[in-house]
C-alpha atoms as a PDB file:
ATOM      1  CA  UNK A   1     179.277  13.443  95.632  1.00  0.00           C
ATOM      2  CA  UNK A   2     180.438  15.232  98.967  1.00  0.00           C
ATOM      3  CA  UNK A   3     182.983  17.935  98.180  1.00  0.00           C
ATOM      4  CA  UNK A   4     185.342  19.279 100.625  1.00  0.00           C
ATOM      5  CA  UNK A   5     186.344  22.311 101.089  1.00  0.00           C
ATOM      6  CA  UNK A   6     188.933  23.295  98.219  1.00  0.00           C
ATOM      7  CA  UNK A   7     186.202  21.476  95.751  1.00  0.00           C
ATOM      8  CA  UNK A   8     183.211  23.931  97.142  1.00  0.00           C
ATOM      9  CA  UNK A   9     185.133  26.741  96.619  1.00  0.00           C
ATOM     10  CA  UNK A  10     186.242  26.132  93.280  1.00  0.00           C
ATOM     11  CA  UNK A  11     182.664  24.757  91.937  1.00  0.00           C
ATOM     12  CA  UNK A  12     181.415  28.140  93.666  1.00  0.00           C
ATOM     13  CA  UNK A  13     184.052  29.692  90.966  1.00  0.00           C
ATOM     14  CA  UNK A  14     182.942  27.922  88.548  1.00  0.00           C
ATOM     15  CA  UNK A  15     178.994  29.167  88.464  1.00  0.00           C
ATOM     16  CA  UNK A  16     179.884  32.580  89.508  1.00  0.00           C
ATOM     17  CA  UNK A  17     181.934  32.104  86.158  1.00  0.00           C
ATOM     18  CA  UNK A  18     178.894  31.212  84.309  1.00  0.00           C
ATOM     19  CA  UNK A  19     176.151  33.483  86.202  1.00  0.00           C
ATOM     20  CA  UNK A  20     177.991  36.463  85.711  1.00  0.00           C
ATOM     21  CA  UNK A  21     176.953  36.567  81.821  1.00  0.00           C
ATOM     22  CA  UNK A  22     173.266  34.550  83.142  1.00  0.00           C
ATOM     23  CA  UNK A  23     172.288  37.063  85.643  1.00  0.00           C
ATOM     24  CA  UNK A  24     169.918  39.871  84.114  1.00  0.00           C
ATOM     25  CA  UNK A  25     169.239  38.213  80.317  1.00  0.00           C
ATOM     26  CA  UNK A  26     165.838  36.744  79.228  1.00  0.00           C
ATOM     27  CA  UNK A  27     166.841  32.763  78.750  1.00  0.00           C
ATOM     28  CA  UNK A  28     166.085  33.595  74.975  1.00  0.00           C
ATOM     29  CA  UNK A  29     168.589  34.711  74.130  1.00  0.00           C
ATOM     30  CA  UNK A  30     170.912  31.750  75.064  1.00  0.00           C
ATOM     31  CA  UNK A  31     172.066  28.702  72.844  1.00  0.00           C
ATOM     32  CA  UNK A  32     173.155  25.213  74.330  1.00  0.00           C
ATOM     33  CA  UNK A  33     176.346  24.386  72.411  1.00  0.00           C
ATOM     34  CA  UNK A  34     178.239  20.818  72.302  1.00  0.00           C
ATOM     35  CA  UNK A  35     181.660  20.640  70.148  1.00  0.00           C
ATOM     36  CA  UNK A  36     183.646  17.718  69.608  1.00  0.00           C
ATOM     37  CA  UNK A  37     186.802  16.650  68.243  1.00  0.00           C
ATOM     38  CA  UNK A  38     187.684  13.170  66.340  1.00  0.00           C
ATOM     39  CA  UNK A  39     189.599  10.291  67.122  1.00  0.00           C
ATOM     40  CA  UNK A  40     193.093  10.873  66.045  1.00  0.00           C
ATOM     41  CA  UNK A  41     193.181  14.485  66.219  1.00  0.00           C
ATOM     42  CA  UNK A  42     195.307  17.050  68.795  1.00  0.00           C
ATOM     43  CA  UNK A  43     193.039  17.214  71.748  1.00  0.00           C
ATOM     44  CA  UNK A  44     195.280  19.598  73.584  1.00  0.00           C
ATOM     45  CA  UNK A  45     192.764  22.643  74.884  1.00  0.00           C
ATOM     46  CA  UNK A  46     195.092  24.917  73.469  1.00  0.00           C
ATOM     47  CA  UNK A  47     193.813  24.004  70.036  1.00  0.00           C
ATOM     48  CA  UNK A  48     190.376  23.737  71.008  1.00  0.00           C
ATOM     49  CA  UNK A  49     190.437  26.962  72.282  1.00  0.00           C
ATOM     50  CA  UNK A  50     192.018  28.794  68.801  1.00  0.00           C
ATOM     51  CA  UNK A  51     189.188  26.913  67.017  1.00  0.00           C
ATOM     52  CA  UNK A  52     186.653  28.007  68.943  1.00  0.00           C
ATOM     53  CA  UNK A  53     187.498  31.433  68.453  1.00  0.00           C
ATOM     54  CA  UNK A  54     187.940  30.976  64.604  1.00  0.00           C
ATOM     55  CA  UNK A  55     184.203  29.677  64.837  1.00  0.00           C
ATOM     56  CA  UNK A  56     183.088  32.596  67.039  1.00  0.00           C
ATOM     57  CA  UNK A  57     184.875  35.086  64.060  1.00  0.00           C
ATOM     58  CA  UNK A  58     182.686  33.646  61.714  1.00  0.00           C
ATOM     59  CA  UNK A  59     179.804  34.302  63.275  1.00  0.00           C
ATOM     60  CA  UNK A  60     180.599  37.453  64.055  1.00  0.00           C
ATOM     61  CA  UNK A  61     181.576  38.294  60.518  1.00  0.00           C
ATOM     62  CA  UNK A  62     178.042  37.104  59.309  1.00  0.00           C
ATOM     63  CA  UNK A  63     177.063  39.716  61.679  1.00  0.00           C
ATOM     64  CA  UNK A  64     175.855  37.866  64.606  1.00  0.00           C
ATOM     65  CA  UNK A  65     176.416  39.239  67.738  1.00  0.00           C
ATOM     66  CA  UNK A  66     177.646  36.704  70.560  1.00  0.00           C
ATOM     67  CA  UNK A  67     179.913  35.719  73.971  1.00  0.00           C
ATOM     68  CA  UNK A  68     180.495  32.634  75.125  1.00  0.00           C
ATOM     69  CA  UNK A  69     181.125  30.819  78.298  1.00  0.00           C
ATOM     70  CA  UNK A  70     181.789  26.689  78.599  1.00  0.00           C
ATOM     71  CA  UNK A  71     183.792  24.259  80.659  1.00  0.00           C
ATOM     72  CA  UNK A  72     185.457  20.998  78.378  1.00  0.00           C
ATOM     73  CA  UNK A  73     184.900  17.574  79.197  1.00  0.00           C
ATOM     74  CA  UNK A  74     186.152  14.237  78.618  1.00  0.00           C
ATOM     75  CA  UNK A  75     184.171  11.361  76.742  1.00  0.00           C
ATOM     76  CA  UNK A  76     183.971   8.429  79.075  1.00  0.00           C
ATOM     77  CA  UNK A  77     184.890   5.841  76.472  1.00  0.00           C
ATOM     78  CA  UNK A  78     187.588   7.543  75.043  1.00  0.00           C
ATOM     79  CA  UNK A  79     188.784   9.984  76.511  1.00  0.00           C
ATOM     80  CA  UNK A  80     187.815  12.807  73.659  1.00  0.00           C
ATOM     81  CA  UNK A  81     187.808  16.157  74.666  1.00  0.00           C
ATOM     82  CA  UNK A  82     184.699  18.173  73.765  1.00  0.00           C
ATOM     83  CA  UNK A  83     183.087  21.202  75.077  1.00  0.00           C
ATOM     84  CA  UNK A  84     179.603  22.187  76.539  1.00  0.00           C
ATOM     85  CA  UNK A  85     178.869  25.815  76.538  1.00  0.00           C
ATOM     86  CA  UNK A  86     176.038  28.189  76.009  1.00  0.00           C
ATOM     87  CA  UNK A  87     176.314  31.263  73.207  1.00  0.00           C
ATOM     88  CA  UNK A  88     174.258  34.241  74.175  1.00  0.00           C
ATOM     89  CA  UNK A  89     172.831  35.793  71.339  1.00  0.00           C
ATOM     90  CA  UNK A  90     171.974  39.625  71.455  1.00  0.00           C
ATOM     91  CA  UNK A  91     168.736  39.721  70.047  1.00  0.00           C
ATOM     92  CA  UNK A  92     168.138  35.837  70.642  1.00  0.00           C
ATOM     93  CA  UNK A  93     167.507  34.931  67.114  1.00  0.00           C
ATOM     94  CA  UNK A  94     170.548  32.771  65.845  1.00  0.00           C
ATOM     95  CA  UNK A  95     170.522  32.012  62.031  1.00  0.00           C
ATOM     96  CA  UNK A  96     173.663  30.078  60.335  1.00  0.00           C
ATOM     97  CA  UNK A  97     172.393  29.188  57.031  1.00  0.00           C
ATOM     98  CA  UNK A  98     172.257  31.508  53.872  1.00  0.00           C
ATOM     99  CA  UNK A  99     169.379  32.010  52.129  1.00  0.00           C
ATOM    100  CA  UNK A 100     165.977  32.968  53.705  1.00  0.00           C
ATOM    101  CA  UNK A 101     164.633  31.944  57.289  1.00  0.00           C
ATOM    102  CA  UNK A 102     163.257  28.408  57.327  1.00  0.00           C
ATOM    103  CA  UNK A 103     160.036  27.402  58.702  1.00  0.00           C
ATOM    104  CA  UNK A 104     160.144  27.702  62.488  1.00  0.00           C
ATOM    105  CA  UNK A 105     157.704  25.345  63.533  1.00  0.00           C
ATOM    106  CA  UNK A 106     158.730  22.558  66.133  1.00  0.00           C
ATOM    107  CA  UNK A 107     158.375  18.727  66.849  1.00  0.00           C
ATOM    108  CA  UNK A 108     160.119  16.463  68.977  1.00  0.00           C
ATOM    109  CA  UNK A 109     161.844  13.716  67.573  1.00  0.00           C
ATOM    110  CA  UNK A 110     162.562  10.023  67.862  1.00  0.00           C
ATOM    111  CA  UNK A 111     166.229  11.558  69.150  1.00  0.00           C
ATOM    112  CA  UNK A 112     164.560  13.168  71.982  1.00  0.00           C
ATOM    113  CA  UNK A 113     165.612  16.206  70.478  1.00  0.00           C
ATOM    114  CA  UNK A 114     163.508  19.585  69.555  1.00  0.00           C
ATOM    115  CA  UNK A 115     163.854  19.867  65.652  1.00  0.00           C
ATOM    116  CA  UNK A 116     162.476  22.269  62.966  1.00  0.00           C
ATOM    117  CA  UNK A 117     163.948  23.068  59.494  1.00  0.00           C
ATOM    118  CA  UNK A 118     165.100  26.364  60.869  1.00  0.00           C
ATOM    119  CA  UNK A 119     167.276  24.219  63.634  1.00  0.00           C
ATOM    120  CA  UNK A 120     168.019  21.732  61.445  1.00  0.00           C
ATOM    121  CA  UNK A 121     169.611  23.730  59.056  1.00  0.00           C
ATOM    122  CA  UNK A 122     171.048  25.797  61.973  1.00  0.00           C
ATOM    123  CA  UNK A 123     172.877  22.611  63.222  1.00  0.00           C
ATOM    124  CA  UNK A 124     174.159  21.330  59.856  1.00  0.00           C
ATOM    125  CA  UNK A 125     176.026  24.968  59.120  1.00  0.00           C
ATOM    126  CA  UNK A 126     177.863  24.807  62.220  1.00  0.00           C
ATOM    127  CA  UNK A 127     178.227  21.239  62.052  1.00  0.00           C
ATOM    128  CA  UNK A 128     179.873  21.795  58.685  1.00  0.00           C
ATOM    129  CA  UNK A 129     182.122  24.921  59.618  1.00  0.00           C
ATOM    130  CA  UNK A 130     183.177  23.104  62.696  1.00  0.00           C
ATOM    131  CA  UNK A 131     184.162  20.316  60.431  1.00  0.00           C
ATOM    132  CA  UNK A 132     186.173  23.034  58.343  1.00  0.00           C
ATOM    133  CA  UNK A 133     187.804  24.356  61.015  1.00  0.00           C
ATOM    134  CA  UNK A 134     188.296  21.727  63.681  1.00  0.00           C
ATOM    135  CA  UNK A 135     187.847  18.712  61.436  1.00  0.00           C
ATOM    136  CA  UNK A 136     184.756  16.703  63.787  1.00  0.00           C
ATOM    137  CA  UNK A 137     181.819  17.286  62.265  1.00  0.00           C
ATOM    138  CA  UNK A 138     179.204  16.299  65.602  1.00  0.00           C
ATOM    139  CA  UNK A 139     177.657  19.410  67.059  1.00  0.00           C
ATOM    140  CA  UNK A 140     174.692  20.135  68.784  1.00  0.00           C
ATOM    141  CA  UNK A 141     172.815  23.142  69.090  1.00  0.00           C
ATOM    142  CA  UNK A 142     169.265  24.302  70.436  1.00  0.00           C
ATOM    143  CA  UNK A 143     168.067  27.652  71.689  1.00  0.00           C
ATOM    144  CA  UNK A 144     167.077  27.260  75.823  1.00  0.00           C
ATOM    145  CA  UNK A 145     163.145  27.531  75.976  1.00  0.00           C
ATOM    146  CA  UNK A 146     163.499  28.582  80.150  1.00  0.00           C
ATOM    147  CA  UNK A 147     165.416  29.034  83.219  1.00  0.00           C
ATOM    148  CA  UNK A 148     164.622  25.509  84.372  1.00  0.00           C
ATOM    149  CA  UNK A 149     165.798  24.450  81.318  1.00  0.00           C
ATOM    150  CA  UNK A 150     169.222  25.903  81.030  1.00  0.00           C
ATOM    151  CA  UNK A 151     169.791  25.557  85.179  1.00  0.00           C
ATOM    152  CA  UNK A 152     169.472  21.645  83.943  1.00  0.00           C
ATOM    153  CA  UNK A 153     171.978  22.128  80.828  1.00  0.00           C
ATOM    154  CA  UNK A 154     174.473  24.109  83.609  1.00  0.00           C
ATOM    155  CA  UNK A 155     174.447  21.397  86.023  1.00  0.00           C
ATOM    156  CA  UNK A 156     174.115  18.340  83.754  1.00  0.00           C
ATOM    157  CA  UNK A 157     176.590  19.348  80.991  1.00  0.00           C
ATOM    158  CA  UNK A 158     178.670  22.450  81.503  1.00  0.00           C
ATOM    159  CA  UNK A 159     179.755  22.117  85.307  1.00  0.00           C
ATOM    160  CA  UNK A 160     178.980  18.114  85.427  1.00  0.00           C
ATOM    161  CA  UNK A 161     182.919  16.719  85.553  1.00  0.00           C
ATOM    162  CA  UNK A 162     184.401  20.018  86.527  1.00  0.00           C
ATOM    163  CA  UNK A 163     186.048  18.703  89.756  1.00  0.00           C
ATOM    164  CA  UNK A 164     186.750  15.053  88.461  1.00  0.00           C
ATOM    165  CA  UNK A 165     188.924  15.633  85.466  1.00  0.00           C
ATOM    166  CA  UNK A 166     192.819  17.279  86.913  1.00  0.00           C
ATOM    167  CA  UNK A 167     193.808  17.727  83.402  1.00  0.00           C
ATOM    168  CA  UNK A 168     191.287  19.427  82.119  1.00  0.00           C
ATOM    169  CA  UNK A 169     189.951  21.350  85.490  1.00  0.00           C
ATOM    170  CA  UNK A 170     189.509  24.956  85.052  1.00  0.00           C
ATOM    171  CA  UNK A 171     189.676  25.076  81.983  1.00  0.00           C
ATOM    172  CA  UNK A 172     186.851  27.704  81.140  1.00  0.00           C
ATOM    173  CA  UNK A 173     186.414  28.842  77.550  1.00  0.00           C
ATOM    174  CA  UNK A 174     184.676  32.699  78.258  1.00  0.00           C
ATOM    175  CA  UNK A 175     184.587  35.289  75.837  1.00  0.00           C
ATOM    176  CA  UNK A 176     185.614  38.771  76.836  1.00  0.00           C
ATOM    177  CA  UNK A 177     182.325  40.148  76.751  1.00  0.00           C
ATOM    178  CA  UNK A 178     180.683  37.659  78.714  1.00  0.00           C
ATOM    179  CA  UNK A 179     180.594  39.245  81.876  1.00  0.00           C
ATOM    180  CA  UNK A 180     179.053  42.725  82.365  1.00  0.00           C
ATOM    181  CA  UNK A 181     180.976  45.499  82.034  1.00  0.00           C
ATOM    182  CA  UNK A 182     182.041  46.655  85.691  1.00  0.00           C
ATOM    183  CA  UNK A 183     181.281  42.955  87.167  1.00  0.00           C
ATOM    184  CA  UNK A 184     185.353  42.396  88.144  1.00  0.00           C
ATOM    185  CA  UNK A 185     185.135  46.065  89.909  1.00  0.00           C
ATOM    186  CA  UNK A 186     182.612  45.855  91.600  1.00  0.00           C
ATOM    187  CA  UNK A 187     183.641  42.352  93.073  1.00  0.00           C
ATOM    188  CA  UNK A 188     186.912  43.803  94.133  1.00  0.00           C
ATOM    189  CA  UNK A 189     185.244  46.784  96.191  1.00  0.00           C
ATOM    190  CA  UNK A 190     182.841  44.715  97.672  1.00  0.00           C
ATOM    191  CA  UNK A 191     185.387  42.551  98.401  1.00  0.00           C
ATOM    192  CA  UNK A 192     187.501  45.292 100.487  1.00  0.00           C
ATOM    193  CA  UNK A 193     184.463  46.598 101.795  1.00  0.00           C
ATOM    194  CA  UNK A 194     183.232  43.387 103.417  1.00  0.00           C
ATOM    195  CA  UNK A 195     186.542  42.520 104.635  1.00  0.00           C
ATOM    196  CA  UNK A 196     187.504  45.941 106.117  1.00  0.00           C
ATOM    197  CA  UNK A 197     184.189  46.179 107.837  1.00  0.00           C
ATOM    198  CA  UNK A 198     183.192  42.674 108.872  1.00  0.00           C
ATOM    199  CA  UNK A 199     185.635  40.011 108.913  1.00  0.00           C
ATOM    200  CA  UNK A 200     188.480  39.212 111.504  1.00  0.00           C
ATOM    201  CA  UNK A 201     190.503  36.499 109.133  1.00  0.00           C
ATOM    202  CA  UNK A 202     192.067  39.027 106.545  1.00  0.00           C
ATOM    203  CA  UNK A 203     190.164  37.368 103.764  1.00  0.00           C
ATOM    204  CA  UNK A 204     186.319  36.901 102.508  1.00  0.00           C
ATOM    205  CA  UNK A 205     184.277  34.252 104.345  1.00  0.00           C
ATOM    206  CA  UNK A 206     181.787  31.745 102.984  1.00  0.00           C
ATOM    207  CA  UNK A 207     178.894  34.263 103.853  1.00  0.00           C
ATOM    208  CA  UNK A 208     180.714  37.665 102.410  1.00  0.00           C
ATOM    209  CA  UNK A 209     180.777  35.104  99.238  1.00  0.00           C
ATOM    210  CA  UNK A 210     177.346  35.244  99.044  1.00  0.00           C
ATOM    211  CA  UNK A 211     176.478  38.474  99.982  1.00  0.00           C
ATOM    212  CA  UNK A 212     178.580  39.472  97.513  1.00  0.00           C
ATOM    213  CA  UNK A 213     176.487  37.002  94.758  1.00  0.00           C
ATOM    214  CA  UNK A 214     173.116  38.064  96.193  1.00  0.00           C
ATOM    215  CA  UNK A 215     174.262  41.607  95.674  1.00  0.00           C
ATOM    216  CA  UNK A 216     175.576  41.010  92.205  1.00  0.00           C
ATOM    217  CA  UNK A 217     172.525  39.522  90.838  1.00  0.00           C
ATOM    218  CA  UNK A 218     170.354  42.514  91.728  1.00  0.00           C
ATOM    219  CA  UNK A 219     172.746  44.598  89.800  1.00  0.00           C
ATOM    220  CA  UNK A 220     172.388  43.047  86.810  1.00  0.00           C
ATOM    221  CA  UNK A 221     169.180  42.607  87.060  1.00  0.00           C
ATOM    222  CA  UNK A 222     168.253  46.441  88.107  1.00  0.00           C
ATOM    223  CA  UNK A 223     171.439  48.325  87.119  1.00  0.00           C
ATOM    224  CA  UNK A 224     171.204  49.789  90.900  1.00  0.00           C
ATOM    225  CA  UNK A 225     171.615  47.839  94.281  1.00  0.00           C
ATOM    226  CA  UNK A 226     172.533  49.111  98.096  1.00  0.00           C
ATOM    227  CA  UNK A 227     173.509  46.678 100.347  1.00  0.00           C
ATOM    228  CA  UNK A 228     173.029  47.892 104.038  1.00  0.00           C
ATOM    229  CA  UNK A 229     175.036  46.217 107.271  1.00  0.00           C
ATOM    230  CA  UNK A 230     176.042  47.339 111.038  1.00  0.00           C
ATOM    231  CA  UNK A 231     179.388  48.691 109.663  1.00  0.00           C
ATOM    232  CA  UNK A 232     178.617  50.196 106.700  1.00  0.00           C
ATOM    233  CA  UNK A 233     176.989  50.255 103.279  1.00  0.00           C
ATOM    234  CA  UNK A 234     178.002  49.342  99.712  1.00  0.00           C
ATOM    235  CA  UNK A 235     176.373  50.957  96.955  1.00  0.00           C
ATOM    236  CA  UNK A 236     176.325  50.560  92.968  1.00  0.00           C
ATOM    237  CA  UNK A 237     174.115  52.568  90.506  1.00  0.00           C
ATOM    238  CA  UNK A 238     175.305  51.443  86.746  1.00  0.00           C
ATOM    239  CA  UNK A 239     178.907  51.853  87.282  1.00  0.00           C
ATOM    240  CA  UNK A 240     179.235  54.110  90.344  1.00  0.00           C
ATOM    241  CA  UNK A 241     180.545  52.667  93.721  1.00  0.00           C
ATOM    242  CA  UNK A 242     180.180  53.996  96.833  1.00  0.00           C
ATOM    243  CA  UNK A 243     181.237  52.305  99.429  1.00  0.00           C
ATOM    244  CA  UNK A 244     181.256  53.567 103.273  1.00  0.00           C
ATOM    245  CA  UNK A 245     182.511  51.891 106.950  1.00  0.00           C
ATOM    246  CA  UNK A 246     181.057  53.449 109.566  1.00  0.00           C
ATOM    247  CA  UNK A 247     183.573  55.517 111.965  1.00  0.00           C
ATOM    248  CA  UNK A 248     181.876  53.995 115.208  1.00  0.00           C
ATOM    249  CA  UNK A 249     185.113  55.913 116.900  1.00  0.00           C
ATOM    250  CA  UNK A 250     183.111  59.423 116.300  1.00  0.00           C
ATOM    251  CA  UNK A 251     180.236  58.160 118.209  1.00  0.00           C
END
């Protein structure tokens, strides 16, 4: 599908949305998540989204330690809304069930699917408190095995009718903690930086854009990036900024 301009710009949103809490974690310790809802029920997003976080508080309360990030869709048949997201785990061992870890080992299924009784019985206890909560019952649920892997998930699932559906277009489901801390600040320096020292349109070109992505990655990834150019250089270590234009007048 060609996109035109306003569609580039917001898919480019729309995976800086989801690399921001991809960028510096081990694929490990991310889920691929699929809710539905039935036939019959309120599909508005503002009740899928109160759901979601009643599901979310009850993982939390068994003492699991997750964000979120996930973009709804519509089934092609019926029109259903549902939602594709990933969970990232701290630690990257999810268990739903009670009782005592079941036996890990894997095979691949008839379904395609990757299946064990530990997933198994991972899927039916959020199958079943998604029924409780949200009354559908379908859910899927597997941990991502590698970056190819969950690049695939992204682009075939989460981000895959993100431009096609107007009523349900940006509408992201992100947790609060799904972005780094200091991620929003350091876009907006960066942001006056470039455009103070580089641009001549008043606002943040295509390439500033990326810059600004390439330089964001190598944060998260090593806590501590510079980013050097003819006017100036922008600087983070952890959470410290410094950002400098040069005064080519004083030359």
């Amino acid at each position: 599908m060609q996109l035109d301009k306003v569609q580039k710009r917001k898919y480019a949103m729309a995976m800086r949305r989801i690399d921001y809490g991809v960028w510096g974690w081990s694929s490990s310790v991310f889920q691929e998540v699929t809710l539905t809802t039935r036939l019959g029920q309120d599909q508005s997003t503002d009740k899928f989204k109160k759901d979601l976080r009643l599901l979310v508080q009850w993982m939390r309360r068994r003492g699991i330690k997750i964000e979120y990030c996930g973009c709804y869709e519509l089934s092609p048949l019926k029109g259903l809304l549902h939602w594709h997201g990933l969970f990232r785990i701290k630690g990257g061992f999810l268990k739903l069930y009670d009782g005592e870890v079941r036996d890990l080992k894997e095979w691949k299924g008839d379904d395609k699917q990757w299946h064990s009784k530990h997933l198994n019985a991972n899927r039916r206890a959020l199958g079943d408190r998604w029924f409780e909560i949200h009354g559908a019952f379908r859910v899927s649920i597997d941990k991502v095995r590698n970056e190819e892997e969950m690049k695939s998930y992204i682009l075939k699932h989460i981000v895959k009718d993100y431009l096609n559906e107007d009523l349900i277009r940006n509408k992201f489901l992100v947790s609060k903690g799904w972005c780094r801390k200091g991620t929003n600040e350091i876009n907006d320096e960066f942001k006056r930086w470039w455009v103070n020292g580089y641009e001549k349109i008043g606002w943040m070109s295509s390439k500033g854009y990326k810059m600004m992505n390439d330089m964001l990655r190598r944060w998260c990834e090593m806590n501590e990036v510079q980013v050097n150019a003819s006017f100036g250089y922008f600087k983070v270590q952890g959470l410290n900024i410094d950002a400098q234009l040069y005064d080519f007048k004083d030359k």
